[in-house]
N, C-alpha and C. Protein backbone atom coordinates (compact mmCIF):
# COMPACT_ATOMS: atom_id res chain seq x y z
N UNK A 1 128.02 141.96 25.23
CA UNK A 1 127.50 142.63 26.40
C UNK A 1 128.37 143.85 26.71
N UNK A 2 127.66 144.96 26.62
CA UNK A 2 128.56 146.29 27.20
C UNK A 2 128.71 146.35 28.65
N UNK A 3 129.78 146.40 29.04
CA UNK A 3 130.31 146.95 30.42
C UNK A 3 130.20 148.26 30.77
N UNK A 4 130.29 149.03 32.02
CA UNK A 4 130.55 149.93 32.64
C UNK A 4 132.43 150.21 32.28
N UNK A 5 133.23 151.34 31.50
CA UNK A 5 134.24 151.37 31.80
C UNK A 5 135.06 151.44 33.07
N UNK A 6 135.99 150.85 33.26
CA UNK A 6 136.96 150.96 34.55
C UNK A 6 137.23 152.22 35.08
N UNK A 7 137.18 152.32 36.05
CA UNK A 7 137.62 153.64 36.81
C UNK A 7 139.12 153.62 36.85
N UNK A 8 139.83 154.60 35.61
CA UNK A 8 141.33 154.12 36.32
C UNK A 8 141.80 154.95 38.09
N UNK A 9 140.76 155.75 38.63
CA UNK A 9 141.21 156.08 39.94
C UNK A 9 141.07 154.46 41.18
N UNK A 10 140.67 153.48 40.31
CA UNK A 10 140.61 152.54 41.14
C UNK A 10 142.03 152.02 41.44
N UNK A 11 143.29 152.23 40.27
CA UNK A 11 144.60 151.96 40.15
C UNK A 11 144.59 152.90 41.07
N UNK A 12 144.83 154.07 41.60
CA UNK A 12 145.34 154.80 43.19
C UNK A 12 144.64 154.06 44.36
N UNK A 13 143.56 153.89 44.56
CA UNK A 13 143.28 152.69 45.43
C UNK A 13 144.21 151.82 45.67
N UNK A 14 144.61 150.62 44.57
CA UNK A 14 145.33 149.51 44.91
C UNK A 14 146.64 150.28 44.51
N UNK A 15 147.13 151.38 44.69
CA UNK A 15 148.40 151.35 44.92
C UNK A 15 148.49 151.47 46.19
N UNK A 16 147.34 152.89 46.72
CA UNK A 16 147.38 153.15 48.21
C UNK A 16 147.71 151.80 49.17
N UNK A 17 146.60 150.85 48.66
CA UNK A 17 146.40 149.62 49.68
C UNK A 17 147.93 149.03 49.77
N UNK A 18 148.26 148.54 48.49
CA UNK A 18 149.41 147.89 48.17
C UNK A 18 150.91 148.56 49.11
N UNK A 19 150.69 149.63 49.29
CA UNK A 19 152.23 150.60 50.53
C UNK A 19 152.38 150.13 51.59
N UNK A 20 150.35 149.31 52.06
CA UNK A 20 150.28 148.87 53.68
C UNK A 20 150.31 147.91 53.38
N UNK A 21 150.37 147.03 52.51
CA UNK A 21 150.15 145.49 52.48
C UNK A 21 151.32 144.67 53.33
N UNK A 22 151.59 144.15 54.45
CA UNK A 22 152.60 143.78 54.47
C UNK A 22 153.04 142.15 54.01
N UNK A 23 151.73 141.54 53.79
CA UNK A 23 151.65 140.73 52.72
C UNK A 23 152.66 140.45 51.91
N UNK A 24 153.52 141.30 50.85
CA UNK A 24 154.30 141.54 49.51
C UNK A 24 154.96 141.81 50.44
N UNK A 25 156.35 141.54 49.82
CA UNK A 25 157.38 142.50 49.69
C UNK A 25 157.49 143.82 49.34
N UNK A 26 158.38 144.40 50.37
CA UNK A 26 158.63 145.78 50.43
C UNK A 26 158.82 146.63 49.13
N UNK A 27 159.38 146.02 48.34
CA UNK A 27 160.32 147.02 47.09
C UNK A 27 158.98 146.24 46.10
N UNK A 28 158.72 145.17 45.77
CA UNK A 28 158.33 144.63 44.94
C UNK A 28 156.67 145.16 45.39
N UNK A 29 156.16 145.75 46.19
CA UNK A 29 154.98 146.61 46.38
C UNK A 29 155.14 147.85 46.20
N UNK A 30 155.70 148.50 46.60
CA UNK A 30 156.18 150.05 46.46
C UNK A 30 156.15 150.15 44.80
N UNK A 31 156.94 149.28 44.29
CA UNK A 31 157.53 149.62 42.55
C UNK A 31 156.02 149.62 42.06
N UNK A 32 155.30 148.52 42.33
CA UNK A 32 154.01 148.28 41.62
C UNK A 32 153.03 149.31 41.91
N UNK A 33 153.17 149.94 43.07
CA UNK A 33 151.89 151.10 43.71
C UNK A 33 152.72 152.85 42.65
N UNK A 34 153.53 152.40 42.34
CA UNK A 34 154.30 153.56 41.79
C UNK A 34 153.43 153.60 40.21
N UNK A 35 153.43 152.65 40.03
CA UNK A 35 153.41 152.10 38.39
C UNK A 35 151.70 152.58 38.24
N UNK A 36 150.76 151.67 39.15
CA UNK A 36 149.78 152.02 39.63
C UNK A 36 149.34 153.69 39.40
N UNK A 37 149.91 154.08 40.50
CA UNK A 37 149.44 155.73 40.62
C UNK A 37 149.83 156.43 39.83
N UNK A 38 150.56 155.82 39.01
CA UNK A 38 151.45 156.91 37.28
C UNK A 38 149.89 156.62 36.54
N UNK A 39 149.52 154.98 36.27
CA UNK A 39 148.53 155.23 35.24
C UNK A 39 147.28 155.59 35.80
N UNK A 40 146.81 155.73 37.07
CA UNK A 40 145.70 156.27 37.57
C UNK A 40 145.67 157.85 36.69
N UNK A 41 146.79 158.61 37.12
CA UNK A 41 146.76 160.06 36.95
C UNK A 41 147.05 160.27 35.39
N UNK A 42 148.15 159.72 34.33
CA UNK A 42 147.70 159.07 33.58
C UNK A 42 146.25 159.31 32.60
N UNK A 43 146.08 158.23 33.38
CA UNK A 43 144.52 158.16 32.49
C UNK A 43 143.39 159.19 32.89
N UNK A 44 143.38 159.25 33.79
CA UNK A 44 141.96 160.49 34.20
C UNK A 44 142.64 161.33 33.28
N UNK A 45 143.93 162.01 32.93
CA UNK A 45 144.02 162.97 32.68
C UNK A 45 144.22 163.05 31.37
N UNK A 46 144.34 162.01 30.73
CA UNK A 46 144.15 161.13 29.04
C UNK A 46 142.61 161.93 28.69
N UNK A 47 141.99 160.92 29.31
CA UNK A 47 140.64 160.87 28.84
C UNK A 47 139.85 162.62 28.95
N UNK A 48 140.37 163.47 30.38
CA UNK A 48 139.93 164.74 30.26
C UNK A 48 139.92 165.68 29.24
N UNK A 49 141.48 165.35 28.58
CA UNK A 49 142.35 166.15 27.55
C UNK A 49 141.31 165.65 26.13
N UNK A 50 140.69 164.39 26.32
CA UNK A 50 140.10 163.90 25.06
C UNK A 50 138.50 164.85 25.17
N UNK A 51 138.11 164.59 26.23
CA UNK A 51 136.86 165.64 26.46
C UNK A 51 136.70 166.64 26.20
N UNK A 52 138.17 167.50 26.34
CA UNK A 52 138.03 168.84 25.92
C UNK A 52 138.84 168.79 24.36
N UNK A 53 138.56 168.30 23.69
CA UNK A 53 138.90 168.30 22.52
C UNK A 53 140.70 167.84 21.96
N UNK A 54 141.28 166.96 22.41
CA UNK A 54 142.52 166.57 22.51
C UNK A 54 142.75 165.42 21.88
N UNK A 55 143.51 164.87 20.72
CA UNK A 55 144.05 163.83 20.04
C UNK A 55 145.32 163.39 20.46
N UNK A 56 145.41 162.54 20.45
CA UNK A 56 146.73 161.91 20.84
C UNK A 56 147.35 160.47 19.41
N UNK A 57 148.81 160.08 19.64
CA UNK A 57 148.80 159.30 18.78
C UNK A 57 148.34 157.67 19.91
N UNK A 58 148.23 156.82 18.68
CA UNK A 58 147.92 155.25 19.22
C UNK A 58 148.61 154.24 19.86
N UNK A 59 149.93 154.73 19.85
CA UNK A 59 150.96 154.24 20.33
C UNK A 59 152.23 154.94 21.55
N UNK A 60 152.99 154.60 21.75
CA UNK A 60 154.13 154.37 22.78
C UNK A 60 154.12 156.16 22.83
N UNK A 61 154.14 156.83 21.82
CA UNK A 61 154.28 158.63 21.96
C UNK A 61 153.00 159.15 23.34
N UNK A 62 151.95 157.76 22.77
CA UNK A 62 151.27 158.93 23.75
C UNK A 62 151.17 159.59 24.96
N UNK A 63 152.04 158.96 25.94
CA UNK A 63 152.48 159.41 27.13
C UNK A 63 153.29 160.80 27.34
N UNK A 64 154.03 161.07 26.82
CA UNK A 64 154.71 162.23 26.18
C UNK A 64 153.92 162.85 25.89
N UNK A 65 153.08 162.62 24.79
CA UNK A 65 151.89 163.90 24.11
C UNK A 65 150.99 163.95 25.09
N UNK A 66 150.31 163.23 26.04
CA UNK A 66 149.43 163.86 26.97
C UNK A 66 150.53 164.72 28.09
N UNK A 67 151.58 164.05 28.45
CA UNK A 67 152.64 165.36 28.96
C UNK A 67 152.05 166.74 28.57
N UNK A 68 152.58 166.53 27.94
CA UNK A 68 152.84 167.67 26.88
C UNK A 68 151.43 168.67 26.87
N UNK A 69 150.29 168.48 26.45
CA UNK A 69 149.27 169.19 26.21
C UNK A 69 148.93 169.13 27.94
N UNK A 70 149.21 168.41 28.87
CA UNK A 70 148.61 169.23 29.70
C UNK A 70 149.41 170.09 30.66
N UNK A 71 150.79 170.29 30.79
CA UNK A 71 151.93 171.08 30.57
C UNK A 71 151.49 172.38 29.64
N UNK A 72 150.89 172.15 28.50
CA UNK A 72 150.18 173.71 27.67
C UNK A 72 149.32 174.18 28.49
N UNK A 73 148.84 173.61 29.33
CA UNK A 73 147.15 173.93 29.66
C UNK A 73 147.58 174.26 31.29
N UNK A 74 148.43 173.96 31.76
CA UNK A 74 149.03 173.84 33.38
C UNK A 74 150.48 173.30 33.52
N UNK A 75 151.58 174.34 33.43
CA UNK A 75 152.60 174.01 33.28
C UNK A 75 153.00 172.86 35.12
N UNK A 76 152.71 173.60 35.89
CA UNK A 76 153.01 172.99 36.85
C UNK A 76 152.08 171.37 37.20
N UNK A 77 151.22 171.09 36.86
CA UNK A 77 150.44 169.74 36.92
C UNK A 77 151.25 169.20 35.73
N UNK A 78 151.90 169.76 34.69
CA UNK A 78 152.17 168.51 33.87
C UNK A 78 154.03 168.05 33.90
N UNK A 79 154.30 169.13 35.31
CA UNK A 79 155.61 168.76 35.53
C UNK A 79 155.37 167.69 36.49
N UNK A 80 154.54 167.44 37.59
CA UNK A 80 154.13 166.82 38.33
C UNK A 80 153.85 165.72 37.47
N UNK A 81 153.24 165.44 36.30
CA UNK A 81 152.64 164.18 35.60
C UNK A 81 154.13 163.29 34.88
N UNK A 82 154.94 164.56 34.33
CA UNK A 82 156.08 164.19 33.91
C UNK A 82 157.36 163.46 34.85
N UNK A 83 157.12 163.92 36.31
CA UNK A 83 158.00 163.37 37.09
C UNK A 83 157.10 161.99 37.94
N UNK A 84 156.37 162.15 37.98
CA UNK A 84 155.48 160.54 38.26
C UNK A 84 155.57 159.48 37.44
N UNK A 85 155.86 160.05 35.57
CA UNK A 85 156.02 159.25 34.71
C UNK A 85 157.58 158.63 34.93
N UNK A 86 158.30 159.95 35.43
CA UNK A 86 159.57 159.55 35.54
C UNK A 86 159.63 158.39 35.84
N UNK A 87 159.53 158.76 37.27
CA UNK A 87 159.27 157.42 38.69
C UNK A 87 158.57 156.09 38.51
N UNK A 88 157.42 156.10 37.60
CA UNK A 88 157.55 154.92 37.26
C UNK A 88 158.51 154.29 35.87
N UNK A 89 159.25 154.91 35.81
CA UNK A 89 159.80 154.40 34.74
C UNK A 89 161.52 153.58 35.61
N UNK A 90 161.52 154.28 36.42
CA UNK A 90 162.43 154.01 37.08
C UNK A 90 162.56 152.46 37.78
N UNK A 91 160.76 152.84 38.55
CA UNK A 91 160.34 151.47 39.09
C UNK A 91 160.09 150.05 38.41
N UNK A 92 159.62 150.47 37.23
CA UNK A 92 159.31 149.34 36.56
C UNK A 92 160.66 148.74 35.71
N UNK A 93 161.72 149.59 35.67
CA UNK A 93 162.31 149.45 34.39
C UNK A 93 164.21 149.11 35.08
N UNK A 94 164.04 150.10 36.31
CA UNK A 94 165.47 150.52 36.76
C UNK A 94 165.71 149.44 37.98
N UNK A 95 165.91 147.90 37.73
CA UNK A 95 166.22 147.50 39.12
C UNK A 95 167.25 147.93 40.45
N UNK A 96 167.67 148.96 39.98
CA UNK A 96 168.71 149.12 40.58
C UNK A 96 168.07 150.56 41.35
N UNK A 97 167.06 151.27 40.96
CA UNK A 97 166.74 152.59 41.20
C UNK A 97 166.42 152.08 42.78
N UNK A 98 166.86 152.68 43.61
CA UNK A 98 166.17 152.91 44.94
C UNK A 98 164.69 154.17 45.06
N UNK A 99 163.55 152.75 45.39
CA UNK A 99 162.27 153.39 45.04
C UNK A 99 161.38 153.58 46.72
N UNK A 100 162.15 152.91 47.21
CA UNK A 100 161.59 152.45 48.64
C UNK A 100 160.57 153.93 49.23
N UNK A 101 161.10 154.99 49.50
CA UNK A 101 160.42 156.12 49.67
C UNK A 101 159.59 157.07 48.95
N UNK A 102 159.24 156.50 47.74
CA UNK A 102 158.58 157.41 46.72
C UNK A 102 157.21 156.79 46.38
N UNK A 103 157.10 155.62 47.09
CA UNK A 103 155.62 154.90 47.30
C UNK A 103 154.17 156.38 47.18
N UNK A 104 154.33 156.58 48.82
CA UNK A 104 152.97 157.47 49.20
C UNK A 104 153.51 158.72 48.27
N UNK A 105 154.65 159.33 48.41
CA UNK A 105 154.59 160.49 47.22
C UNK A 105 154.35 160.42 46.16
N UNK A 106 154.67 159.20 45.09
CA UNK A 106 153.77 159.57 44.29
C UNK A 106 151.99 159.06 43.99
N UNK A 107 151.79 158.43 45.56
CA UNK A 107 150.32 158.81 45.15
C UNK A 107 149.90 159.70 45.95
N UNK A 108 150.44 160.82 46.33
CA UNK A 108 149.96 162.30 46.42
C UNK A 108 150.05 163.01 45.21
N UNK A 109 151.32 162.74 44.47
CA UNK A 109 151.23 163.37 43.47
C UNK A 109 149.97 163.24 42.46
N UNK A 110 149.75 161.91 42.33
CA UNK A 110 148.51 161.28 41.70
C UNK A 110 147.30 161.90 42.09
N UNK A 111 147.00 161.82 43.22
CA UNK A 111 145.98 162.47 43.74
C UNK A 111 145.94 163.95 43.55
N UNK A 112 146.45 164.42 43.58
CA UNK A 112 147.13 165.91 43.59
C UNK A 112 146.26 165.89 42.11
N UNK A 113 146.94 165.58 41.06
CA UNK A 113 147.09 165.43 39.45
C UNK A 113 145.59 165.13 39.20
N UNK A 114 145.06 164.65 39.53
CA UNK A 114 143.42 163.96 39.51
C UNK A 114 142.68 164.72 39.79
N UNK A 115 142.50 165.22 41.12
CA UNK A 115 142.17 166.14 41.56
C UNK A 115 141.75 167.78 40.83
N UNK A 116 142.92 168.09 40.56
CA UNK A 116 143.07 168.92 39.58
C UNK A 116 142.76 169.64 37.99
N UNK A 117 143.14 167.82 37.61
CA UNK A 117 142.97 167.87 36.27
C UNK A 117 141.24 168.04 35.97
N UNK A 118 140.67 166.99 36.73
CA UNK A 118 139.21 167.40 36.52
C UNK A 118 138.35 168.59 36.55
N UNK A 119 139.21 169.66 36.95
CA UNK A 119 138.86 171.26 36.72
C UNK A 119 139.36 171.74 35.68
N UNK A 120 139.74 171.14 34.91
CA UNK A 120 140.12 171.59 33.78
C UNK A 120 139.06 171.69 32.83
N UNK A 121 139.31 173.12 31.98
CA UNK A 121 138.21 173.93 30.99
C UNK A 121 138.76 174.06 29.62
């Protein structure tokens, strides 16, 4: 049975939600809405780069290489993509990183990045 593919802007949703949840824990929501809004922006902007004619490799590089080509195409959106990637790398990876305030920024940045990228020619 074929599905409808996933919307990855639905990951900025549940990060958004996830900042107010007071439900979770503080740090242990924040890190995850971080992680969230990296692959929201991420992926819309994966799949755009593939639309307009863009290859990537199959593995662990490809995050970097979509960096990268959309940094060619918009230096300033793919510094923005590169420092969201940062941040979640921090969150997911750096227990020690103090992430507590970078929740809603980077899903502006996300949004920002999404936004954007979909005008791309």
């Amino acid at each position: 049975m074929l599905r409808t593919p996933y919307n990855p802007e639905g990951f900025l949703e549940l990060a958004n939600k996830l900042l107010t949840d007071k439900e979770y824990d503080l740090e242990g929501r924040t890190r995850t809405a971080i992680g969230r809004a990296y692959y929201a922006a991420f992926l819309v902007t994966f799949k755009k780069l593939q639309e307009l004619g863009a290859s990537f490799p199959e593995d662990y590089r490809i995050h970097k290489a979509v960096i990268e080509k959309l940094t060619a195409k918009d230096g300033g959106l793919g510094s923005k993509l590169n420092a969201l990637f940062d941040y979640r790398v921090d969150a997911d990876y750096k227990m020690e990183a103090y992430v507590i305030n970078l929740g809603k920024t980077c899903c502006r940045f996300a949004e920002h990045i999404i936004s954007r990228v979909k005008k791309l020619r």
